[in-house]
Protein backbone atom coordinates (compact mmCIF):
# COMPACT_ATOMS: atom_id res chain seq x y z
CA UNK A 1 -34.22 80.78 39.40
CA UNK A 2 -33.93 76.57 39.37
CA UNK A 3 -35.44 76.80 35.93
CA UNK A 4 -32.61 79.44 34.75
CA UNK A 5 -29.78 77.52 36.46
CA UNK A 6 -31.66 74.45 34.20
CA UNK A 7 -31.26 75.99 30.75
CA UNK A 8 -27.52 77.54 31.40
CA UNK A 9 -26.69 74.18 32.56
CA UNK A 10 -27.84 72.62 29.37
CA UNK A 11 -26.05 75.01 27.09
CA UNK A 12 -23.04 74.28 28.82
CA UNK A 13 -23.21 70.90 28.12
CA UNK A 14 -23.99 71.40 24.79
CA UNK A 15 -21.01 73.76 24.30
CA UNK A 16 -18.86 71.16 25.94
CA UNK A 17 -20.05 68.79 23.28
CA UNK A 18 -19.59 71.17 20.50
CA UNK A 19 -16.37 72.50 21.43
CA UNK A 20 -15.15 68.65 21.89
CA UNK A 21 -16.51 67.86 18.07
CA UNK A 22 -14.25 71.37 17.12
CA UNK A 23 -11.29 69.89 18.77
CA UNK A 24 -11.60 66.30 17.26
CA UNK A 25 -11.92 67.68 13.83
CA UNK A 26 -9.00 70.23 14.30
CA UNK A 27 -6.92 67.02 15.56
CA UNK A 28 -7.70 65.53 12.39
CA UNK A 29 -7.16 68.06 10.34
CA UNK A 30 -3.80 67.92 11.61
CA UNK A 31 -2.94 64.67 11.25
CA UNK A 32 -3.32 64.90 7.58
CA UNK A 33 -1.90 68.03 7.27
CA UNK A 34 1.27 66.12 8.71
CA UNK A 35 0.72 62.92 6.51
CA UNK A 36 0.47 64.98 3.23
CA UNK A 37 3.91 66.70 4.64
CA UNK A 38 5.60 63.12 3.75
CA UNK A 39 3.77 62.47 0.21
CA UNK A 40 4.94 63.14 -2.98
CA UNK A 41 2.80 64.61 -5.53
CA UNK A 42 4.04 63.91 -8.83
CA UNK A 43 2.67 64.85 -12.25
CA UNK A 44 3.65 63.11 -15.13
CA UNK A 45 3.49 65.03 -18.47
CA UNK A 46 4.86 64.93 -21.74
CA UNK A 47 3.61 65.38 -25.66
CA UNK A 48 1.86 62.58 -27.53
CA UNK A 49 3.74 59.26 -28.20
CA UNK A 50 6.51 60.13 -25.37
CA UNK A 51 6.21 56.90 -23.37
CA UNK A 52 3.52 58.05 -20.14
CA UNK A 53 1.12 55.81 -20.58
CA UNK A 54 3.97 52.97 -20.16
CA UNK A 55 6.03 54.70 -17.21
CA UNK A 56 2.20 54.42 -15.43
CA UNK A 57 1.73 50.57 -16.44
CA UNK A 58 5.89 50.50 -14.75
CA UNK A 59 4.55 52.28 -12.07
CA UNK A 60 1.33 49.73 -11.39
CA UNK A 61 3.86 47.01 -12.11
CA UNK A 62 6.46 48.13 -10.17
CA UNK A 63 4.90 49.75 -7.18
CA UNK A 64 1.54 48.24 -6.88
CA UNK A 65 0.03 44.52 -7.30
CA UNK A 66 0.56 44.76 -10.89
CA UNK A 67 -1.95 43.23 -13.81
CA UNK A 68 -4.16 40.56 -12.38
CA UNK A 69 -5.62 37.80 -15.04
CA UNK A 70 -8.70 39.94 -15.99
CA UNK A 71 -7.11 42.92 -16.50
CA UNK A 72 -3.97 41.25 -18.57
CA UNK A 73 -7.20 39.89 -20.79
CA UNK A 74 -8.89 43.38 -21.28
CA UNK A 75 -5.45 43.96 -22.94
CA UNK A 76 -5.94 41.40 -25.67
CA UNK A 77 -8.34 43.44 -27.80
CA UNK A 78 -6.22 46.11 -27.54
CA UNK A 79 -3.09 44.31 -28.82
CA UNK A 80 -4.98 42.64 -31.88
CA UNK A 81 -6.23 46.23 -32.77
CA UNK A 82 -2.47 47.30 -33.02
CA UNK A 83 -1.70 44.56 -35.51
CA UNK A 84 -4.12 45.48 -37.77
CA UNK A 85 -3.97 49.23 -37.66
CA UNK A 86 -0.38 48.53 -37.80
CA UNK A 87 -0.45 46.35 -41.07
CA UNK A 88 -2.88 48.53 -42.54
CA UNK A 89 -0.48 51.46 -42.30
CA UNK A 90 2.40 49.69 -44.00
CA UNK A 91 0.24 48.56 -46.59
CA UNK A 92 -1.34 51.80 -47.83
CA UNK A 93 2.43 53.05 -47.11
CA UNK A 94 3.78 50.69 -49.78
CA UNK A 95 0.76 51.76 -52.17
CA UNK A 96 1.56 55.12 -51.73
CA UNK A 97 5.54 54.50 -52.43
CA UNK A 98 4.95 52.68 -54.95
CA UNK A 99 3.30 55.09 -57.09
CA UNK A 100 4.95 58.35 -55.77
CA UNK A 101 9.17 57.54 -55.44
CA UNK A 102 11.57 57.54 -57.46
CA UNK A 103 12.36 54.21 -56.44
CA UNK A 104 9.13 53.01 -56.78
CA UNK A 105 9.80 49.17 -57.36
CA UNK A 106 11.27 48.31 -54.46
CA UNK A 107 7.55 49.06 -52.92
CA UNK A 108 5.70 47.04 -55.17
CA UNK A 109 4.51 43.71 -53.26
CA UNK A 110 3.71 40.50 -55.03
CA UNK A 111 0.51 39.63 -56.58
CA UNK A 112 -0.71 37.16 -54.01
CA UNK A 113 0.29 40.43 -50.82
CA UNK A 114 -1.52 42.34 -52.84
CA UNK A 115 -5.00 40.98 -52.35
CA UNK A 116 -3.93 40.26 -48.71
CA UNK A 117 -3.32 43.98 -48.25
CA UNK A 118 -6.09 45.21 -49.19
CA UNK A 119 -8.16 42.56 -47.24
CA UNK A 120 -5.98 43.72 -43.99
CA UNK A 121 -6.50 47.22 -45.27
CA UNK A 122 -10.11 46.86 -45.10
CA UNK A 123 -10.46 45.27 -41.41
CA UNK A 124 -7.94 48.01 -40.05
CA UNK A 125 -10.86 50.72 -41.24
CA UNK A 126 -12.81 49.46 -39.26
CA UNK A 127 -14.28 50.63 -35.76
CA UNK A 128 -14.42 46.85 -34.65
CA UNK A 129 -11.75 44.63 -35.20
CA UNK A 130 -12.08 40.76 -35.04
CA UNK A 131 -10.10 38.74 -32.19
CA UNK A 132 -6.58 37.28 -34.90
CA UNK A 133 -6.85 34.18 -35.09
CA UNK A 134 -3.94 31.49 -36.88
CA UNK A 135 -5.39 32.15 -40.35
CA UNK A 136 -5.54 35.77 -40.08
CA UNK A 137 -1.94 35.67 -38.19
CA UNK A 138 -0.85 33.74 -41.22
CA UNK A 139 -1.42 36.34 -44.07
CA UNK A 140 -0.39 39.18 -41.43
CA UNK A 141 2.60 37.49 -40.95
CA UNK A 142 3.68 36.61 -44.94
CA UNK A 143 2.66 40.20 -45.66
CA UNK A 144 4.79 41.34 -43.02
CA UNK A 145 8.08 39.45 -44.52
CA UNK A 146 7.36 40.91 -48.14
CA UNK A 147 10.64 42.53 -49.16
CA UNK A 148 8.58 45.73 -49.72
CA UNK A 149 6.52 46.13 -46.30
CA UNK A 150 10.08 46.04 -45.03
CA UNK A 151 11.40 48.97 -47.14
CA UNK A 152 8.22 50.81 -45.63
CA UNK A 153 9.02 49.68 -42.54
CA UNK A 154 12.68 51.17 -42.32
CA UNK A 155 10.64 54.86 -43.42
CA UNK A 156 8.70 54.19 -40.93
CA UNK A 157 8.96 57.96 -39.34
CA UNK A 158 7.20 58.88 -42.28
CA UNK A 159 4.11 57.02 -41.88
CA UNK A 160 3.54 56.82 -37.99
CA UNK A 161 4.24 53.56 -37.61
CA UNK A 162 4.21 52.75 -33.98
CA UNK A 163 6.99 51.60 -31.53
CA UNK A 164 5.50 48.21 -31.01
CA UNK A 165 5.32 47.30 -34.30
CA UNK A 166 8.38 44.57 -34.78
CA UNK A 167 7.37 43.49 -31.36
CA UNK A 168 4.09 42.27 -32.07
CA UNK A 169 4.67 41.26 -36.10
CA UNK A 170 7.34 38.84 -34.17
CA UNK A 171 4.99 37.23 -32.23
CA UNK A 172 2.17 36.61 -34.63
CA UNK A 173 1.25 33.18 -33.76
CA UNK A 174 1.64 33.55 -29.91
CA UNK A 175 -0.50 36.31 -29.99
CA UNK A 176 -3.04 34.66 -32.20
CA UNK A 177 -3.42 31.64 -29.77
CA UNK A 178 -6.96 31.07 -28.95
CA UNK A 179 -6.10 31.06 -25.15
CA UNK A 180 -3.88 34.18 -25.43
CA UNK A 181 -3.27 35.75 -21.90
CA UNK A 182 -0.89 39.10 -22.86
CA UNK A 183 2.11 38.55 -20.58
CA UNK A 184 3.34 42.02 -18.77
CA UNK A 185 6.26 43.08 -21.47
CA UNK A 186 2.89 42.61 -24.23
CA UNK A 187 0.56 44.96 -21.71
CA UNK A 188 3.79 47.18 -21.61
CA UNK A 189 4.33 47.67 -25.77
CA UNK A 190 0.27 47.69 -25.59
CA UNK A 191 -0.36 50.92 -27.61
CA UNK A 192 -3.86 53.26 -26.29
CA UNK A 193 -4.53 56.64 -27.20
CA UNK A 194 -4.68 58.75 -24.11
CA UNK A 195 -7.14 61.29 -22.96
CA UNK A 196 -7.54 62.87 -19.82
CA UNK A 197 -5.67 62.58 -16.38
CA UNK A 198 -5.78 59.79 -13.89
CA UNK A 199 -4.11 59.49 -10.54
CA UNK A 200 -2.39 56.28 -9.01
CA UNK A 201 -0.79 56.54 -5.30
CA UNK A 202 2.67 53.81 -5.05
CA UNK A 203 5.79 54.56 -2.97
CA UNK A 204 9.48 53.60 -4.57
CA UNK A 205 10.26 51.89 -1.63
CA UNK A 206 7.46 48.93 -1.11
CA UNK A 207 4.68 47.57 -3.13
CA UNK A 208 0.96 49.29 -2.28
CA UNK A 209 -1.86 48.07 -2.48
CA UNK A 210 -4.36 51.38 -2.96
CA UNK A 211 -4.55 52.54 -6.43
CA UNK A 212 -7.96 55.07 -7.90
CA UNK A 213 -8.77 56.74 -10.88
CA UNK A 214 -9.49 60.27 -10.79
CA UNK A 215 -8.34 63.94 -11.81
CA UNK A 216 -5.04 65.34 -10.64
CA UNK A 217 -5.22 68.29 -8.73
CA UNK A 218 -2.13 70.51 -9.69
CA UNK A 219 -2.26 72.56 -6.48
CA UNK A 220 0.86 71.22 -4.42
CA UNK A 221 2.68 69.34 -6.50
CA UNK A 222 5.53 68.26 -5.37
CA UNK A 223 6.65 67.52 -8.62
CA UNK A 224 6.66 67.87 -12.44
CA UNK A 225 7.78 64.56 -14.31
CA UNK A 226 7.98 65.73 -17.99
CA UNK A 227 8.60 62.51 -20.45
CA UNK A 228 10.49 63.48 -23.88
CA UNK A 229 10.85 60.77 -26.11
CA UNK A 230 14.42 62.04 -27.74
CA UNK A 231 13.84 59.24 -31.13
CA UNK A 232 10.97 61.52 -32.44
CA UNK A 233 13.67 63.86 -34.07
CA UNK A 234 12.91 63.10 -37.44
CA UNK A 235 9.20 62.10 -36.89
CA UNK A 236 6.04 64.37 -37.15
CA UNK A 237 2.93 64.50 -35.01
CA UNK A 238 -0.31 62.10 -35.29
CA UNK A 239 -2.83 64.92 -35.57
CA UNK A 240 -0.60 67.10 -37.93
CA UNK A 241 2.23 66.20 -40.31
CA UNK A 242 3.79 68.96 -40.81
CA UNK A 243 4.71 69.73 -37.10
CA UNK A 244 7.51 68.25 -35.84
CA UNK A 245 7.62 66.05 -32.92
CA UNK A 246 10.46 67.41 -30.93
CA UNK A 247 9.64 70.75 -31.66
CA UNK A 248 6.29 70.25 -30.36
CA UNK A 249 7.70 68.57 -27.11
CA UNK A 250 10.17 71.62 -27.08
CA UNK A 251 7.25 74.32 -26.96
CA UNK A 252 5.69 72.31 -24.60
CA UNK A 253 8.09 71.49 -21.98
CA UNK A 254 8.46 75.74 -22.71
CA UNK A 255 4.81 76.06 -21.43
CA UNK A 256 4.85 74.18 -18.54
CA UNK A 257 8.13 75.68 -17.02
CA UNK A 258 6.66 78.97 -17.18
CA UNK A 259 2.82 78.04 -15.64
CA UNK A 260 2.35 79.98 -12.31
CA UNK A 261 1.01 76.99 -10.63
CA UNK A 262 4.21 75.09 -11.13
CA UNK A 263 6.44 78.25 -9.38
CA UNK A 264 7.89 76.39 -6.38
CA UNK A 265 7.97 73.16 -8.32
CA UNK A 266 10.48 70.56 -8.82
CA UNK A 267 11.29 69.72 -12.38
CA UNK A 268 12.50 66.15 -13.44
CA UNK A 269 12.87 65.59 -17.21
CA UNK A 270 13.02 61.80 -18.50
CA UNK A 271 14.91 61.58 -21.94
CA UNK A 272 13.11 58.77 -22.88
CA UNK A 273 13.00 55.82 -25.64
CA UNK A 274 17.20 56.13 -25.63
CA UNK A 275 16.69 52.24 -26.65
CA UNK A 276 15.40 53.42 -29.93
CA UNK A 277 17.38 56.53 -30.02
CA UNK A 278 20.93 54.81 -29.44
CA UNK A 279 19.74 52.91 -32.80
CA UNK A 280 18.24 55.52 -35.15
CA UNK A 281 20.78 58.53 -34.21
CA UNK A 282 23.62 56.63 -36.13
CA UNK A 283 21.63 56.52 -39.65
CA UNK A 284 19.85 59.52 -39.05
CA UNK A 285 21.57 62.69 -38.33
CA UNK A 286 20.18 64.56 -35.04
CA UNK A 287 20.18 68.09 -37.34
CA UNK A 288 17.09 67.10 -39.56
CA UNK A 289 15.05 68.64 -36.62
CA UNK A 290 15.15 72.33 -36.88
CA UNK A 291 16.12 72.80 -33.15
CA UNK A 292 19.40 70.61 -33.79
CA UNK A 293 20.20 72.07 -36.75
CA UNK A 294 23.84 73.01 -35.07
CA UNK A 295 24.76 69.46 -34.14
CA UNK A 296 27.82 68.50 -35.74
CA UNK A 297 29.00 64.83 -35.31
CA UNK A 298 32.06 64.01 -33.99
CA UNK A 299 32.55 60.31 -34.32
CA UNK A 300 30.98 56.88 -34.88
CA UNK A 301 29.43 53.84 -32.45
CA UNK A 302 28.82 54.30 -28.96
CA UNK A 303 31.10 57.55 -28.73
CA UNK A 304 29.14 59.24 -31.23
CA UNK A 305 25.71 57.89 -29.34
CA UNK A 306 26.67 59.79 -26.05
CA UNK A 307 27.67 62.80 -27.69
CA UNK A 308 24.44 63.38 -29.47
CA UNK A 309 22.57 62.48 -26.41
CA UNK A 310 24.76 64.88 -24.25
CA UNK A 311 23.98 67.25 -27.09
CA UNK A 312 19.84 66.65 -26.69
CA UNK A 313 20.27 67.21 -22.82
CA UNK A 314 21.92 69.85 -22.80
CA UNK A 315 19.71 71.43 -25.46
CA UNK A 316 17.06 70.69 -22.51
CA UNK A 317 18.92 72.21 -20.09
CA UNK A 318 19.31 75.52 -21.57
CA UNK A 319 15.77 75.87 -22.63
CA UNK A 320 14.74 74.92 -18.56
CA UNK A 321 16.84 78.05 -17.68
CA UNK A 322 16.22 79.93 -20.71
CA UNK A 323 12.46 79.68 -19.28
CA UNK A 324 12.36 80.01 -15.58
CA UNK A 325 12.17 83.25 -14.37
CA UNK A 326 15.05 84.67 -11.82
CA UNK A 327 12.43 83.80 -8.48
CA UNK A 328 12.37 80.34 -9.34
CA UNK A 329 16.10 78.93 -10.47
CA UNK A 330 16.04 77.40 -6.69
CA UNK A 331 13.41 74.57 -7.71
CA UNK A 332 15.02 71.17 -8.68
CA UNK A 333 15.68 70.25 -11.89
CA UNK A 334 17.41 66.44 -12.85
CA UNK A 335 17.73 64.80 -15.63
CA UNK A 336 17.38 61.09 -16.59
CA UNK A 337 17.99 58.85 -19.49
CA UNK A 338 15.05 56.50 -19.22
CA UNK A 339 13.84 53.48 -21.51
CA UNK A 340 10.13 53.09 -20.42
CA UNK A 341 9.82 49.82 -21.38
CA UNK A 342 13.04 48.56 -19.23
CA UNK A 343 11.75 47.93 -16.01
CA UNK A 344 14.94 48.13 -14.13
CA UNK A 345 15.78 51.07 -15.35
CA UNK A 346 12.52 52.83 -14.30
CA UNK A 347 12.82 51.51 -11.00
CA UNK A 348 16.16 53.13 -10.48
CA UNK A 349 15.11 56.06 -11.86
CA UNK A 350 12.45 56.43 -9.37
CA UNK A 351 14.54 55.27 -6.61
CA UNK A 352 16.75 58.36 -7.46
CA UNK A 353 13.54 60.68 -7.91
CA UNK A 354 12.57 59.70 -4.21
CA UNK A 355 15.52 60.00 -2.90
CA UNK A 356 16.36 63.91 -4.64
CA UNK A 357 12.82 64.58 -3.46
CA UNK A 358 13.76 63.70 0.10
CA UNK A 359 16.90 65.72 -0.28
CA UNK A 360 14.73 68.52 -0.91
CA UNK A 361 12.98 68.28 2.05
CA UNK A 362 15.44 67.96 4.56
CA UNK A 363 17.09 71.35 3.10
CA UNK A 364 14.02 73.12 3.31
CA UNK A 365 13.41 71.70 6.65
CA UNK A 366 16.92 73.05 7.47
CA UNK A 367 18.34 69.85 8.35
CA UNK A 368 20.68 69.50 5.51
């Protein structure tokens, strides 16, 4: 009997134990169920070229500790190899204007840009570029001002010339320095190829200090930051020339909006680049893209800017309703005019992301 009184007493200390361990974890499980109750899961998509990869150096910028020294530096590789892929694309544009348009002289560079093209046009082929250094910033920059890189320059949308391009030509010899440290704006017009996903953690109200990279895990996203760069109108996509940018940021906004995973999930759609949009929509019409081929201006300057960005949004809008199904028309949708490179303007925009995102909340807490 003492020695069966022994062993129950044991395995009721050891269920004590275990049910203690069951109650600790449940508490903790709790706790985080409750913390992940106040964060905001937000996924930032968009097509090729629409300005993510700079609203996420904003973010780290804005929200985090920003670029220290070593990682401004790891930028200055990256910046050289615009230049030259850069140059070499106006070059073999000229080349190729030159002998194909009806125009044709205006493309035709002098004798001396000649050989410098097709130097630069042989060290942008190449998988390894070499750091610029004055001499090379030199014939860059002379080759630049020829009369008939310019002309390419202004068709640029033909010839994927990049954003960044009369930021960095302008700054040649800066950027060429041999103690060049990229300042934040250069990190920020600092063009990279994306692949994959990575996740960063900030909040809009203070600076954080946590940051990882990882993959995003769609489940529970709070939500859906789409980026459409409204300039690419008249501009066709990297990987294929005949498709259309906007058109391809059109079938893919389409996509998303109708994903299952994204049912209950808040939609907020950045217009972005309006900087270079607010310059480009006066000499180029908005209805050389096929899915503005109703726009019809109505006036000149500024007035004429706002309409055919009214005209763009609303476009948006009706495709966002157009392609959510009757169960979901109570998620959020907003829309903002955002210039990814001006850092006030992000942070407002998030500010007013937060604060809709809040909103939500409380009204499906049932306190608003």
């Amino acid at each position: 009997m003492g020695l069966l009184c022994s062993k129950n007493r044991q395995h009721t200390e050891a269920d004590t134990e275990e049910n203690a361990q069951t109650a600790e974890i449940e508490r903790r499980i709790e706790q985080e169920t409750k913390a992940e109750k106040h964060i905001q899961k937000l996924l930032l998509l968009g097509a090729g070229e629409s300005g993510k990869s700079t609203i996420f150096k904003q973010i780290k910028l804005l929200f985090q500790t920003g670029f220290d020294e070593a990682e401004l530096k790891s930028y200055v590789s990256v910046i050289h190899a615009n230049i030259y892929q850069t140059i070499k694309i106006l070059y073999d544009g000229s080349k190729e204007f030159a002998q194909n348009d009806v125009d044709s002289s205006k493309y035709v560079l002098s004798g001396e840009n000649q050989v410098i093209g097709e130097k630069l046009s042989e060290i942008g082929s190449r998988l390894d570029y070499p750091r610029l250094n004055r001499e090379l910033a030199e014939e860059i920059g002379n080759l630049w001002k020829d009369s008939a890189i310019q002309e390419t320059y202004a068709r640029g949308n033909e010839l994927q010339v990049p954003d960044c391009t009369h930021y960095f030509m302008e700054s040649l010899q800066r950027l060429s320095d041999a103690n060049y440290v990229p300042t934040k704006e250069d990190v920020l017009y600092a063009r990279v190829r994306t692949t994959g996903v990575v996740e960063i953690q900030f909040s809009p109200e203070a600076r954080e200090t946590r940051g990882e990279n990882g993959s995003i895990i769609f489940e529970g996203v709070t939500a859906v930051i789409f980026c459409a760069a409204i300039n690419e109108y008249d501009q066709t996509l990297f990987e294929d020339e005949q498709k259309n940018r906007m058109m391809e940021t059109k079938e893919l906004f389409d996509w998303v909006l109708k994903q299952p995973c994204f049912e209950k999930t808040s939609f907020m759609l950045f217009l972005n680049k309006f900087d270079i949009f607010e310059k480009k929509v006066l000499n180029v019409p908005l209805n050389v893209c096929e899915w503005f081929k109703d726009y019809q201006p109505v006036s000149t300057g500024k007035q004429e800017i706002e309409h055919a960005y009214e005209f763009i949004k609303k476009k948006f809008e009706e495709l966002y309703f157009q392609s959510t199904a009757p169960d979901r028309v109570d998620r959020v949708f907003k829309v903002y005019r955002t210039t990814a490179l001006d850092q006030k303007v992000v942070k407002k925009t998030f500010k007013l992301v937060d604060e809709t995102l809040r909103r939500r909340n409380l009204f499906e807490a049932g306190l608003l």
